[in-house]
PDB file of N, CA and C in Angstrom:
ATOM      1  N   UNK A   1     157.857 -62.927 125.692  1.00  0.00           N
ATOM      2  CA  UNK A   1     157.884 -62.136 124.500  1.00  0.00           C
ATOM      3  C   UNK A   1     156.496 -62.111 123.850  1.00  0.00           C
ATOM      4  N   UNK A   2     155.708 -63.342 123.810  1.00  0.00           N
ATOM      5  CA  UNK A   2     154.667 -63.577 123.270  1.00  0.00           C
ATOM      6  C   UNK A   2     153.503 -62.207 124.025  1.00  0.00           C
ATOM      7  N   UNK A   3     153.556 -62.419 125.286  1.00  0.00           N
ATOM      8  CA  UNK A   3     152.349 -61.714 126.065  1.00  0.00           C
ATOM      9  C   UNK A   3     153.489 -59.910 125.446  1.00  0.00           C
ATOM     10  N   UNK A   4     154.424 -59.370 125.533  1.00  0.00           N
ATOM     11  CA  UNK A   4     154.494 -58.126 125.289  1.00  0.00           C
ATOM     12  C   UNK A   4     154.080 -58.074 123.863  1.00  0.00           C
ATOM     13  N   UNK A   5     154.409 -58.651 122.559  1.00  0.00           N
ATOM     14  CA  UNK A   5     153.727 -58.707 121.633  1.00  0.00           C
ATOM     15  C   UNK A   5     152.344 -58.526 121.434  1.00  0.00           C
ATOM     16  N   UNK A   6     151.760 -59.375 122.348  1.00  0.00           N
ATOM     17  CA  UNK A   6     150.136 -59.144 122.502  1.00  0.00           C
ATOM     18  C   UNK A   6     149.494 -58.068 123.209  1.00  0.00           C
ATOM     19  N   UNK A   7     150.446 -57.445 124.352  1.00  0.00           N
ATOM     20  CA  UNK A   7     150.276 -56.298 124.862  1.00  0.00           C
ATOM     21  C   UNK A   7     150.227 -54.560 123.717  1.00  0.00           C
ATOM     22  N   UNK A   8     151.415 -55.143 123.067  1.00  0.00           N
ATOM     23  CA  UNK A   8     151.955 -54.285 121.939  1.00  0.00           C
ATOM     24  C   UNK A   8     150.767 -54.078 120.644  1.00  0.00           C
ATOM     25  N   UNK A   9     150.093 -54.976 120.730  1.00  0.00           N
ATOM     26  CA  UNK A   9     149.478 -55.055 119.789  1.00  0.00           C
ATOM     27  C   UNK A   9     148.338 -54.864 120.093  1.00  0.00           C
ATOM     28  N   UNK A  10     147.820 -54.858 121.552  1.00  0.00           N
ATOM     29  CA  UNK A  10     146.464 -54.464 122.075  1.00  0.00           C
ATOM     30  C   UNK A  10     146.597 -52.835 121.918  1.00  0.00           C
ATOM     31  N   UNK A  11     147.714 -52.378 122.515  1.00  0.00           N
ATOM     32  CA  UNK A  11     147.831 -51.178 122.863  1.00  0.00           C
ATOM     33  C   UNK A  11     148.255 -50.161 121.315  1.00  0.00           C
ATOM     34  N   UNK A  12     148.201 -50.767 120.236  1.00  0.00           N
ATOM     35  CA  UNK A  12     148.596 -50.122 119.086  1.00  0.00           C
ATOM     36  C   UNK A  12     146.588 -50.346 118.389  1.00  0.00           C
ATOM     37  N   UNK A  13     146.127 -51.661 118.707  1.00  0.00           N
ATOM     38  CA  UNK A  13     144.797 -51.486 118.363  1.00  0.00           C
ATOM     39  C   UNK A  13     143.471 -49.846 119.051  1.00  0.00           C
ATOM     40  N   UNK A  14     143.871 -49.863 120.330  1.00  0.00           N
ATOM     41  CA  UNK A  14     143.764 -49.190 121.346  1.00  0.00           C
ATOM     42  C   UNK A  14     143.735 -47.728 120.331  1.00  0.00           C
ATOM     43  N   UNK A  15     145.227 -47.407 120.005  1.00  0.00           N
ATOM     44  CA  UNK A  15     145.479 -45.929 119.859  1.00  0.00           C
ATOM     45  C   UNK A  15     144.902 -45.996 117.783  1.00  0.00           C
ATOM     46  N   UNK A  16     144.428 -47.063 117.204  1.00  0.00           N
ATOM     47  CA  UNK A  16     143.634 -47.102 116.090  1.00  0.00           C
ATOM     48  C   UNK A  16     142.958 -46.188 116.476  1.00  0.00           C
ATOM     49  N   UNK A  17     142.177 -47.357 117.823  1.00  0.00           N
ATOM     50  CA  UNK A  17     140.454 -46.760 117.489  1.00  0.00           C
ATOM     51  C   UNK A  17     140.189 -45.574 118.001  1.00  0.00           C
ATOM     52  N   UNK A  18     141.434 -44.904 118.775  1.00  0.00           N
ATOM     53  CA  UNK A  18     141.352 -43.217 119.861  1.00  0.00           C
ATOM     54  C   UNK A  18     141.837 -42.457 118.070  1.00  0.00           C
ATOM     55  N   UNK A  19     142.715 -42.638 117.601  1.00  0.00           N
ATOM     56  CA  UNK A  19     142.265 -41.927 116.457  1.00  0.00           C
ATOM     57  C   UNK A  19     141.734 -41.859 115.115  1.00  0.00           C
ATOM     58  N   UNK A  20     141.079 -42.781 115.176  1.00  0.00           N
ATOM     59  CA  UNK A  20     139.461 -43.657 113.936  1.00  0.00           C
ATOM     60  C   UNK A  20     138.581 -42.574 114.278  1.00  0.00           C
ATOM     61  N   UNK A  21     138.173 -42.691 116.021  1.00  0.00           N
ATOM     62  CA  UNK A  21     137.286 -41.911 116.962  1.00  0.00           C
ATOM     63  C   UNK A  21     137.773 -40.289 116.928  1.00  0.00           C
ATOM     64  N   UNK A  22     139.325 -39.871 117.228  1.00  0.00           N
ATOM     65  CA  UNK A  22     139.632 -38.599 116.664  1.00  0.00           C
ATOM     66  C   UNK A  22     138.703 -38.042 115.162  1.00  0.00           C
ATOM     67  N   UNK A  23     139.509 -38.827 114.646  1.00  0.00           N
ATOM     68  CA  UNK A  23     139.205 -38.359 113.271  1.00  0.00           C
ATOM     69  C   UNK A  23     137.782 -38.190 113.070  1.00  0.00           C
ATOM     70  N   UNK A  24     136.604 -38.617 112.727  1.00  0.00           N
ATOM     71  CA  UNK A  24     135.342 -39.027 113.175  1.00  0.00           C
ATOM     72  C   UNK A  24     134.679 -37.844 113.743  1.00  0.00           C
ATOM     73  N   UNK A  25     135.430 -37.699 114.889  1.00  0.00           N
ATOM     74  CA  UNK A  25     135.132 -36.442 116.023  1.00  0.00           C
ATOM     75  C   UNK A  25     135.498 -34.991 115.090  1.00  0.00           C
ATOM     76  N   UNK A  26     136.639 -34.943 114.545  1.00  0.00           N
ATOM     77  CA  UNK A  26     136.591 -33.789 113.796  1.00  0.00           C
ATOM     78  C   UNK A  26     135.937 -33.460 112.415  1.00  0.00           C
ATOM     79  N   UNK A  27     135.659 -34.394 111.894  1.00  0.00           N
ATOM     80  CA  UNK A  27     134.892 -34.652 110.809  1.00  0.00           C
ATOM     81  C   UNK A  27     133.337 -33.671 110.899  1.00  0.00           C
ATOM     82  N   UNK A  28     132.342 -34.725 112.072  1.00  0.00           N
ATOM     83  CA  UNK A  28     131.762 -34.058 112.465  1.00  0.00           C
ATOM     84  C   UNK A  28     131.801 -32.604 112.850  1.00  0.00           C
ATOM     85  N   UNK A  29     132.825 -31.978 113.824  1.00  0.00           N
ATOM     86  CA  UNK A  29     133.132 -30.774 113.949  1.00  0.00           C
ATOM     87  C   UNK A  29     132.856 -30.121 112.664  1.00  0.00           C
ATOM     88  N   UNK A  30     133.597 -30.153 111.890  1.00  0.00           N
ATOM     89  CA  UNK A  30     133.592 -29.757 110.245  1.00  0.00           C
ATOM     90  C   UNK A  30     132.540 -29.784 109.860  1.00  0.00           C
ATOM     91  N   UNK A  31     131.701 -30.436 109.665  1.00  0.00           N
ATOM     92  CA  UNK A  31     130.528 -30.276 109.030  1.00  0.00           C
ATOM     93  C   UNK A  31     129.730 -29.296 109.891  1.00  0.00           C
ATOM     94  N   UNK A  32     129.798 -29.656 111.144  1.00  0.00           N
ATOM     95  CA  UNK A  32     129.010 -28.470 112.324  1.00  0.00           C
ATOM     96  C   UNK A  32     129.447 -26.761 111.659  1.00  0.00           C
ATOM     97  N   UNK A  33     130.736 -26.785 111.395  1.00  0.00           N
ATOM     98  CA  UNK A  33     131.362 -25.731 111.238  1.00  0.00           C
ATOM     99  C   UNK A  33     130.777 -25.118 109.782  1.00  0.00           C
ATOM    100  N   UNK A  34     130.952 -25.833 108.862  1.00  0.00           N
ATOM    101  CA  UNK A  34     130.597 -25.752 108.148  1.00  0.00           C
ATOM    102  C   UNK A  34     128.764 -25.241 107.735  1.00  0.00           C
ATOM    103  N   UNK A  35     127.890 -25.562 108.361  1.00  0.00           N
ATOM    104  CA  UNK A  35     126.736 -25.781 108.533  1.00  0.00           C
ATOM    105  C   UNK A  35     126.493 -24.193 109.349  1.00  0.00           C
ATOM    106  N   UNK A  36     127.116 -24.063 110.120  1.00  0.00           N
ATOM    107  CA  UNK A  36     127.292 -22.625 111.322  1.00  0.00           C
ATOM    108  C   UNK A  36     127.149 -21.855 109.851  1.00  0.00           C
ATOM    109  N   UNK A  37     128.220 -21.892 109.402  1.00  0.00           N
ATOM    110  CA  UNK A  37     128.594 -20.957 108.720  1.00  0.00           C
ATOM    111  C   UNK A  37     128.117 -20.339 107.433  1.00  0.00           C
ATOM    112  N   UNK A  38     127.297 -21.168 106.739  1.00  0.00           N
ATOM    113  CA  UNK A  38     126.281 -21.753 105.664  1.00  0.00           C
ATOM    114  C   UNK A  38     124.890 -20.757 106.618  1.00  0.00           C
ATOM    115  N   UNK A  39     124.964 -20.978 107.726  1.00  0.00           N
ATOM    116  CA  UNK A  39     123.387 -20.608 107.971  1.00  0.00           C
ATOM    117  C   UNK A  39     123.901 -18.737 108.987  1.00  0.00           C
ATOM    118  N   UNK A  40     125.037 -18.463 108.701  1.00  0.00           N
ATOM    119  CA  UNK A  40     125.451 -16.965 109.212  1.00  0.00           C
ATOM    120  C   UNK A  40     125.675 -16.515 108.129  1.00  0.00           C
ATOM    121  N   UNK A  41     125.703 -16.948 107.131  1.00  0.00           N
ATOM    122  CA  UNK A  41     125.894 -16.483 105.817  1.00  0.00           C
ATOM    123  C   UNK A  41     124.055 -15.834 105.091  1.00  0.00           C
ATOM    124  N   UNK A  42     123.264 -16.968 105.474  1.00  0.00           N
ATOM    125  CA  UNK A  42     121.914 -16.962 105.201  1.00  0.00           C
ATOM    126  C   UNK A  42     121.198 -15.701 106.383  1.00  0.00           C
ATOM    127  N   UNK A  43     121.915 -15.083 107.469  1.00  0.00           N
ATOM    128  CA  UNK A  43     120.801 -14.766 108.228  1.00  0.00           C
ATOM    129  C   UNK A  43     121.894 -13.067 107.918  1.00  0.00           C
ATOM    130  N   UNK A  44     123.055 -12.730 107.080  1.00  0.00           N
ATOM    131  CA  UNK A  44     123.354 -11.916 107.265  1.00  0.00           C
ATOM    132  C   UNK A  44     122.803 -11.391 105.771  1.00  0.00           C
ATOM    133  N   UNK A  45     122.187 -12.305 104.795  1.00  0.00           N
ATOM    134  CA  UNK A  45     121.563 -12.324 103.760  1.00  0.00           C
ATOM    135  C   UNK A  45     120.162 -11.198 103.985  1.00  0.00           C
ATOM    136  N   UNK A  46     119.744 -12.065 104.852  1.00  0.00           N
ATOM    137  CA  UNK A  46     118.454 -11.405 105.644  1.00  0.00           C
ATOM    138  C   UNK A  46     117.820 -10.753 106.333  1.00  0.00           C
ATOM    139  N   UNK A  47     119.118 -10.250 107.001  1.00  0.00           N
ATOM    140  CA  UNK A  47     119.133  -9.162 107.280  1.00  0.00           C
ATOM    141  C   UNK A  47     119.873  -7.889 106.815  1.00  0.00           C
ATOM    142  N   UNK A  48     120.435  -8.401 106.004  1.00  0.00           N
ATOM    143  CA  UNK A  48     120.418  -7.301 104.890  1.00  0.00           C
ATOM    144  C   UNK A  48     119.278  -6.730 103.910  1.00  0.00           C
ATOM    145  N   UNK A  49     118.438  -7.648 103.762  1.00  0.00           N
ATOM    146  CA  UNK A  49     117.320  -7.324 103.360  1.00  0.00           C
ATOM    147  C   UNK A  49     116.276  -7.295 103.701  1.00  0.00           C
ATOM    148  N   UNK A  50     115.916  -7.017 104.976  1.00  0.00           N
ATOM    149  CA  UNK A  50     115.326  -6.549 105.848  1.00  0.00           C
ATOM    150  C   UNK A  50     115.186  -4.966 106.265  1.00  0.00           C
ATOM    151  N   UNK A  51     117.167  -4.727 106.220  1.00  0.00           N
ATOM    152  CA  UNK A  51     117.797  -3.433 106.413  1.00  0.00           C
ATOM    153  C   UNK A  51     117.025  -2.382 105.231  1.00  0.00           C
ATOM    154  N   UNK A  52     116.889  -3.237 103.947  1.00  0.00           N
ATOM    155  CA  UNK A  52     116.846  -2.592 103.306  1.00  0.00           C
ATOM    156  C   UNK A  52     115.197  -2.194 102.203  1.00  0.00           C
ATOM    157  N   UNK A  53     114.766  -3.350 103.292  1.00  0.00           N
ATOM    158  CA  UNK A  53     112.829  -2.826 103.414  1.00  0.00           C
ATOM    159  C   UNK A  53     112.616  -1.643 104.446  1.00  0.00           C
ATOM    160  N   UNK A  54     113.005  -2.096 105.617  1.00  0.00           N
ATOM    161  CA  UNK A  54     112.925  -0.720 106.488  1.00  0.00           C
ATOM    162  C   UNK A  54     113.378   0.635 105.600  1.00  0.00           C
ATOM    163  N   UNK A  55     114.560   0.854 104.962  1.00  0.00           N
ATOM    164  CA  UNK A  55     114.719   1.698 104.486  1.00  0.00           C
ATOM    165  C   UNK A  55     113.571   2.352 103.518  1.00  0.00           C
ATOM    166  N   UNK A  56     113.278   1.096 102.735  1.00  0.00           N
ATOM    167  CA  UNK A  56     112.161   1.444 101.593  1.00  0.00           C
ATOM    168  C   UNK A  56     111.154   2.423 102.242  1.00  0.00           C
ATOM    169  N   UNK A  57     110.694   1.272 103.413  1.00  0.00           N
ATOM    170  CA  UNK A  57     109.656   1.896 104.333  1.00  0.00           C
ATOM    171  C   UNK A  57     109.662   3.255 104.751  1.00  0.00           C
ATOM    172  N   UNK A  58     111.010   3.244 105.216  1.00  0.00           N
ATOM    173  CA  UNK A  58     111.544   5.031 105.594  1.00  0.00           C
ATOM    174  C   UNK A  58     110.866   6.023 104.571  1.00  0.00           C
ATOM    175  N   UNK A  59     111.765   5.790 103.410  1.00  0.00           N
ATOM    176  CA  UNK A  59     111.374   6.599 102.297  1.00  0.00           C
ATOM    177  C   UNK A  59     110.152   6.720 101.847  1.00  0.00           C
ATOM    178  N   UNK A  60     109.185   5.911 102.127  1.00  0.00           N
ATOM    179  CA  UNK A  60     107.630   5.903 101.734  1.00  0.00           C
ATOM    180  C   UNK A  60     107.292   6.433 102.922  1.00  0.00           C
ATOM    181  N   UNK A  61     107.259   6.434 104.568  1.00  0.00           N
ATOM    182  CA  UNK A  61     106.924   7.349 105.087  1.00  0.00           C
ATOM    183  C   UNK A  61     107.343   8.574 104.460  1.00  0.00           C
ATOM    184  N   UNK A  62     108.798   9.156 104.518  1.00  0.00           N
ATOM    185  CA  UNK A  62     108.840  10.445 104.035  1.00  0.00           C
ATOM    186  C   UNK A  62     108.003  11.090 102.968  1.00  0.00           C
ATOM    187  N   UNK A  63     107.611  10.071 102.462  1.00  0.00           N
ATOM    188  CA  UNK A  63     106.977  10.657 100.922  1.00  0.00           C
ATOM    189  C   UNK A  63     105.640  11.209 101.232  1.00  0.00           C
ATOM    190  N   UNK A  64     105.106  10.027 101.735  1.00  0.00           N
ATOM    191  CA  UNK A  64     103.459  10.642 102.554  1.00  0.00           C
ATOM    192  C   UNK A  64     103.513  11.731 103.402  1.00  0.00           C
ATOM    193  N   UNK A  65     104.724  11.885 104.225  1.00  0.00           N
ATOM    194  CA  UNK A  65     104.433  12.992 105.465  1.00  0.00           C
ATOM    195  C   UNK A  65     104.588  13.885 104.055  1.00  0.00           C
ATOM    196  N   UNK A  66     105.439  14.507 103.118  1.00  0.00           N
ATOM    197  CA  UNK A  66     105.498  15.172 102.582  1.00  0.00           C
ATOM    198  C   UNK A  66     104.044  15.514 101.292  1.00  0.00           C
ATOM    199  N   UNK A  67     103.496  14.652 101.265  1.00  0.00           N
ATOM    200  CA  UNK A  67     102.550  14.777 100.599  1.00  0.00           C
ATOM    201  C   UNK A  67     101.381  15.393 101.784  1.00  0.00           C
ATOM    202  N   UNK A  68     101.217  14.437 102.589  1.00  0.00           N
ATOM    203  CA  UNK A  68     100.280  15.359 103.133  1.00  0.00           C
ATOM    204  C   UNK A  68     100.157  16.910 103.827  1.00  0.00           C
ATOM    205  N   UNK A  69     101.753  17.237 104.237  1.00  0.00           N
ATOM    206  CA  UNK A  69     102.084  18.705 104.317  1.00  0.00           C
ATOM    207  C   UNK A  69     101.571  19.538 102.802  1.00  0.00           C
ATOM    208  N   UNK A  70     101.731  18.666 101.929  1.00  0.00           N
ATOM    209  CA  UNK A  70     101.303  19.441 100.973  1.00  0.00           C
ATOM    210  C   UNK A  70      99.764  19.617 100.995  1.00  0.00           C
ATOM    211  N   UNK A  71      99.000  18.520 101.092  1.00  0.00           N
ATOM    212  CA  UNK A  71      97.581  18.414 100.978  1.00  0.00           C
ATOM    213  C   UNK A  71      97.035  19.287 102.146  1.00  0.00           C
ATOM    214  N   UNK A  72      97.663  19.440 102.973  1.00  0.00           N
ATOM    215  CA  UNK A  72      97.064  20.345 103.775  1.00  0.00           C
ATOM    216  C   UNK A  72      97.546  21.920 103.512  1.00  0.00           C
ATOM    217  N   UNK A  73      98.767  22.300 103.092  1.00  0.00           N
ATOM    218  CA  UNK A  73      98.624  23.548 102.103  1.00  0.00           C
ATOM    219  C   UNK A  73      97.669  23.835 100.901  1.00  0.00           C
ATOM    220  N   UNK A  74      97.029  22.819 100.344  1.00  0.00           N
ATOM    221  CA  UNK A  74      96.293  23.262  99.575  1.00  0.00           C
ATOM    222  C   UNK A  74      95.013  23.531  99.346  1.00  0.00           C
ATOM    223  N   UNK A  75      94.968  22.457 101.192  1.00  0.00           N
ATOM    224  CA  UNK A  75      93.654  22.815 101.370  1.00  0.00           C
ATOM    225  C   UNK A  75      93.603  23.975 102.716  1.00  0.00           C
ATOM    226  N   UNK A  76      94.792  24.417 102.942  1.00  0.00           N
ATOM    227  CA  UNK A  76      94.399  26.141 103.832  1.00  0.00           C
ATOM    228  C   UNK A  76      94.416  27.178 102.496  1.00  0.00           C
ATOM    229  N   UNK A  77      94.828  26.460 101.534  1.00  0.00           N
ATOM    230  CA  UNK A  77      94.776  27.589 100.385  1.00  0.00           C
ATOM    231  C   UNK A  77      93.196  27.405  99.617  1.00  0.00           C
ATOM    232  N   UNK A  78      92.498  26.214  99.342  1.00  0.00           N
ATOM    233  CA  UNK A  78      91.636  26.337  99.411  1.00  0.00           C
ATOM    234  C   UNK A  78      90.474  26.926  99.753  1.00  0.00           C
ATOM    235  N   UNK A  79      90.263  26.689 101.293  1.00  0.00           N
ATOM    236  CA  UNK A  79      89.684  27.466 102.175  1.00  0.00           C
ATOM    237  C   UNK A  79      89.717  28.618 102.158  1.00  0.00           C
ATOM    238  N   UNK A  80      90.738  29.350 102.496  1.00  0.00           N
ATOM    239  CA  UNK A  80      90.962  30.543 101.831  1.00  0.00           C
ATOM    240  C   UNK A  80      89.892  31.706 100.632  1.00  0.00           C
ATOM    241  N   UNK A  81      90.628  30.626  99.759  1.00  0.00           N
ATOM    242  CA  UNK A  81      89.391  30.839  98.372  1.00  0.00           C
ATOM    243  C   UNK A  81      87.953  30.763  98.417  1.00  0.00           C
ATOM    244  N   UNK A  82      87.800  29.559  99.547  1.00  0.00           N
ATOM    245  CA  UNK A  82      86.264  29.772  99.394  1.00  0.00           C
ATOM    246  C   UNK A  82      85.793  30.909 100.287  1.00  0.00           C
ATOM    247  N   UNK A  83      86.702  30.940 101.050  1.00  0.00           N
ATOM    248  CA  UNK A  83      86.056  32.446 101.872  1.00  0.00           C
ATOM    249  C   UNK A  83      85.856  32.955 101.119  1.00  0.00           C
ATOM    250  N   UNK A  84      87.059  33.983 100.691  1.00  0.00           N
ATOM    251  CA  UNK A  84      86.850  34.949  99.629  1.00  0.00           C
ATOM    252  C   UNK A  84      85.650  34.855  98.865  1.00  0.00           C
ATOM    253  N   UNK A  85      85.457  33.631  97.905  1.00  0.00           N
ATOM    254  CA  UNK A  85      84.515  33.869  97.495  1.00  0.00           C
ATOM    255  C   UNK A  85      82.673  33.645  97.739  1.00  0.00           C
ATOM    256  N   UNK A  86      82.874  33.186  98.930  1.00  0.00           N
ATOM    257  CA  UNK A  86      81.441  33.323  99.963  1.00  0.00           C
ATOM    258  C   UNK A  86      81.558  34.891 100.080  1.00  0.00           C
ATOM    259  N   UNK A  87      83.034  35.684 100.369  1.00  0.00           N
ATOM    260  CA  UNK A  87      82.619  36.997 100.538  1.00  0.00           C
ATOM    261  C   UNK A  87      81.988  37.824  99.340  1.00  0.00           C
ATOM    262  N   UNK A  88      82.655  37.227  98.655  1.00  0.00           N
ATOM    263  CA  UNK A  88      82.245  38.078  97.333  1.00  0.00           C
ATOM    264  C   UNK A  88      80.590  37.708  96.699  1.00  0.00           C
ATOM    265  N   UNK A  89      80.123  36.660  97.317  1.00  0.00           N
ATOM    266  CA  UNK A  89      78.846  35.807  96.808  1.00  0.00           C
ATOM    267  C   UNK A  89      78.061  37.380  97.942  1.00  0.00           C
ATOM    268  N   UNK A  90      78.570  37.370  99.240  1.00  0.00           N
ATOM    269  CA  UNK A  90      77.387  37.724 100.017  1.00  0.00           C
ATOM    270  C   UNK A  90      77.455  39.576  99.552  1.00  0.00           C
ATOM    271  N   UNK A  91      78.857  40.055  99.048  1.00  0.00           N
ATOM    272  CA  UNK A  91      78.340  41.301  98.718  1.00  0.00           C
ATOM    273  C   UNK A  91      77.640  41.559  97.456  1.00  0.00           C
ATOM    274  N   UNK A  92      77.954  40.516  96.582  1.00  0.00           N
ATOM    275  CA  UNK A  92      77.148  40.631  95.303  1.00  0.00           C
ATOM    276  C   UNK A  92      75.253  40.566  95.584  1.00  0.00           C
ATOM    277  N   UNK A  93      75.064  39.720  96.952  1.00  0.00           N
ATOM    278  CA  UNK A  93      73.765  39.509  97.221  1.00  0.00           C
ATOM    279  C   UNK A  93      72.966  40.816  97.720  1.00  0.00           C
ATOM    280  N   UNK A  94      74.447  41.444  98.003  1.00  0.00           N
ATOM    281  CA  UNK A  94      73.956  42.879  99.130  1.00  0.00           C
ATOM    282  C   UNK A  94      73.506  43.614  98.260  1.00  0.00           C
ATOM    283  N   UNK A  95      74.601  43.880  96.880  1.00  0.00           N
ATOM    284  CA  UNK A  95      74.361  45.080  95.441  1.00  0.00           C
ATOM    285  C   UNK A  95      73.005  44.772  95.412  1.00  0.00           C
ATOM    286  N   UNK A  96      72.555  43.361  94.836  1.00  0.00           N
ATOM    287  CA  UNK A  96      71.351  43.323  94.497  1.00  0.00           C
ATOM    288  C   UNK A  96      70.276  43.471  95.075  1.00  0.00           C
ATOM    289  N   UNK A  97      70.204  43.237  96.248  1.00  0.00           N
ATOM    290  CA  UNK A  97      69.410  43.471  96.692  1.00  0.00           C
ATOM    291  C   UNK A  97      69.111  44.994  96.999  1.00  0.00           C
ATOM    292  N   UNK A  98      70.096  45.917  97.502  1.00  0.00           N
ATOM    293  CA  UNK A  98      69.926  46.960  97.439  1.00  0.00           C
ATOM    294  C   UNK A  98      70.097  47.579  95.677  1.00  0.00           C
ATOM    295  N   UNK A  99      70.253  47.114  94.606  1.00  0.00           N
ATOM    296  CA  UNK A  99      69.553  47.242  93.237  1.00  0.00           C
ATOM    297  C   UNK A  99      68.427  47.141  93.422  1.00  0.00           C
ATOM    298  N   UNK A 100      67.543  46.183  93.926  1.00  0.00           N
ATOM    299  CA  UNK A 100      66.403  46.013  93.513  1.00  0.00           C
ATOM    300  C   UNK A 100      65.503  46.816  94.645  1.00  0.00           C
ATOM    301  N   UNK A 101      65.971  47.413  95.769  1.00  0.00           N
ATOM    302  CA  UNK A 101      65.103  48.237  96.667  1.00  0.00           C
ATOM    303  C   UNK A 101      65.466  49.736  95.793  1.00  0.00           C
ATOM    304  N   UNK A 102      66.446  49.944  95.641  1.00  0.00           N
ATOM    305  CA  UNK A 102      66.652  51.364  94.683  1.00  0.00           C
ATOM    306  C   UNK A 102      65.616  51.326  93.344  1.00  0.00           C
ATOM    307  N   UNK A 103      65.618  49.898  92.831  1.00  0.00           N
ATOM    308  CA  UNK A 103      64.684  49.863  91.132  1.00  0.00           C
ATOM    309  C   UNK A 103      63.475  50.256  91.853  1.00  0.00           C
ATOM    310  N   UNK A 104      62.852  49.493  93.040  1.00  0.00           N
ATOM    311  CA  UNK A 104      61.484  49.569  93.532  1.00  0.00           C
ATOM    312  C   UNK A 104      61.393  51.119  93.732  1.00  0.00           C
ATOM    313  N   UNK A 105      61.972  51.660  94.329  1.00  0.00           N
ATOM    314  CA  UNK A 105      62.037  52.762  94.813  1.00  0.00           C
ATOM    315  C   UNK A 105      61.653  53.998  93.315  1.00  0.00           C
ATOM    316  N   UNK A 106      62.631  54.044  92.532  1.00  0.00           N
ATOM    317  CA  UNK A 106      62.677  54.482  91.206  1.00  0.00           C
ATOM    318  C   UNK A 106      61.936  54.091  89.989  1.00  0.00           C
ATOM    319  N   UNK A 107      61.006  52.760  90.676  1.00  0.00           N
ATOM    320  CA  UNK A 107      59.956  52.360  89.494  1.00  0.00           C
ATOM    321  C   UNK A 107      58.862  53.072  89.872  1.00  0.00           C
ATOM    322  N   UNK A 108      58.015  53.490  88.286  1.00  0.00           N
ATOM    323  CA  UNK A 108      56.806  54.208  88.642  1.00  0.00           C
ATOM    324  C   UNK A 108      55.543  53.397  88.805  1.00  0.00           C
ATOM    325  N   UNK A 109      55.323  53.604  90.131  1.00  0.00           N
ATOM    326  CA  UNK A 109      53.637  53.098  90.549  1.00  0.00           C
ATOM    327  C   UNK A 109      52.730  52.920  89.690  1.00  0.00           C
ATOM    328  N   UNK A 110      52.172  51.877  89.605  1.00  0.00           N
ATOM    329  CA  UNK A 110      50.804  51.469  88.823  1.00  0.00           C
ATOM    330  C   UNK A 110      49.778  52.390  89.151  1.00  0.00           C
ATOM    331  N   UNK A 111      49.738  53.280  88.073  1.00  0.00           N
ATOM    332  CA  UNK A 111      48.063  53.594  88.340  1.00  0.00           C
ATOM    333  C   UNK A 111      46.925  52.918  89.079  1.00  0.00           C
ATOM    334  N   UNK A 112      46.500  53.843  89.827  1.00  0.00           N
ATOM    335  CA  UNK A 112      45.273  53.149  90.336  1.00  0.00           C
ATOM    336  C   UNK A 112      43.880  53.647  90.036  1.00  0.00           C
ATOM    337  N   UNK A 113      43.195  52.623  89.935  1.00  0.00           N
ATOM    338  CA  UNK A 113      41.948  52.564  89.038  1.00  0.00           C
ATOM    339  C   UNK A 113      40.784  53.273  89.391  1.00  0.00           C
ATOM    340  N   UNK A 114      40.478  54.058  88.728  1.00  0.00           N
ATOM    341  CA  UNK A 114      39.255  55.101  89.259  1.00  0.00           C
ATOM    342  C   UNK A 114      37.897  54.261  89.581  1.00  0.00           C
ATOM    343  N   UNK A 115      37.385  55.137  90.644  1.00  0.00           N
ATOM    344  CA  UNK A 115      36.335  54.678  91.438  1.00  0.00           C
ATOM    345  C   UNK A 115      34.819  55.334  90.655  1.00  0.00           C
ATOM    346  N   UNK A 116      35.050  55.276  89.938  1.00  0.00           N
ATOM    347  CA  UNK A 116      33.499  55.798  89.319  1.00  0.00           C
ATOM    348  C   UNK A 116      32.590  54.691  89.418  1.00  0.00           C
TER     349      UNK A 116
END
């Protein structure tokens, strides 16, 4: 009786320490789990805001492409203008000048000085 007692009592120490060691074992788990989950929480954080720099980014490209479509309308409209008014510079140069071959033309000659 003595040795099944002692058997009984090995084998009840036995199934302590298999679930001391269970327990222990899930504990850990838990905190693992816990910890997982703590740091999928942090990276869906971050990439959410990530999502939502790219976006920024998006929208600031759009803004520039749209600005510079503009800057370059204003400078074919520019251009433009300065033609025009190079044209208008070179016929105004033309009037005058043909003004001033018509004045020459229509101005009266200087006397010239007698030879006595």
């Amino acid at each position: 009786m003595g040795d099944l007692a002692s058997s009984f009592n090995s084998m009840i120490g036995s199934m302590m320490n298999v679930v001391t060691e269970v327990k222990s074992t899930s504990q850990r788990i838990f905190e693992s789990a816990q910890a997982l989950s703590s740091t999928a929480e942090e990276m869906n954080a971050s990439t959410e805001e990530i999502s939502n720099t790219v976006q920024s980014i998006a929208r600031g490209a759009e803004t520039q492409a749209d600005m510079v479509n503009r800057t370059q309308e204003i400078t074919r409209t520019l251009a433009a203008s300065t033609e025009e008014i190079a044209g208008k510079a070179r016929a105004a140069a033309r009037l005058a000048s043909e003004s001033e071959e018509k004045s020459k033309q229509g101005a009266p000659r200087p006397a010239r000085p007698s030879r006595r």
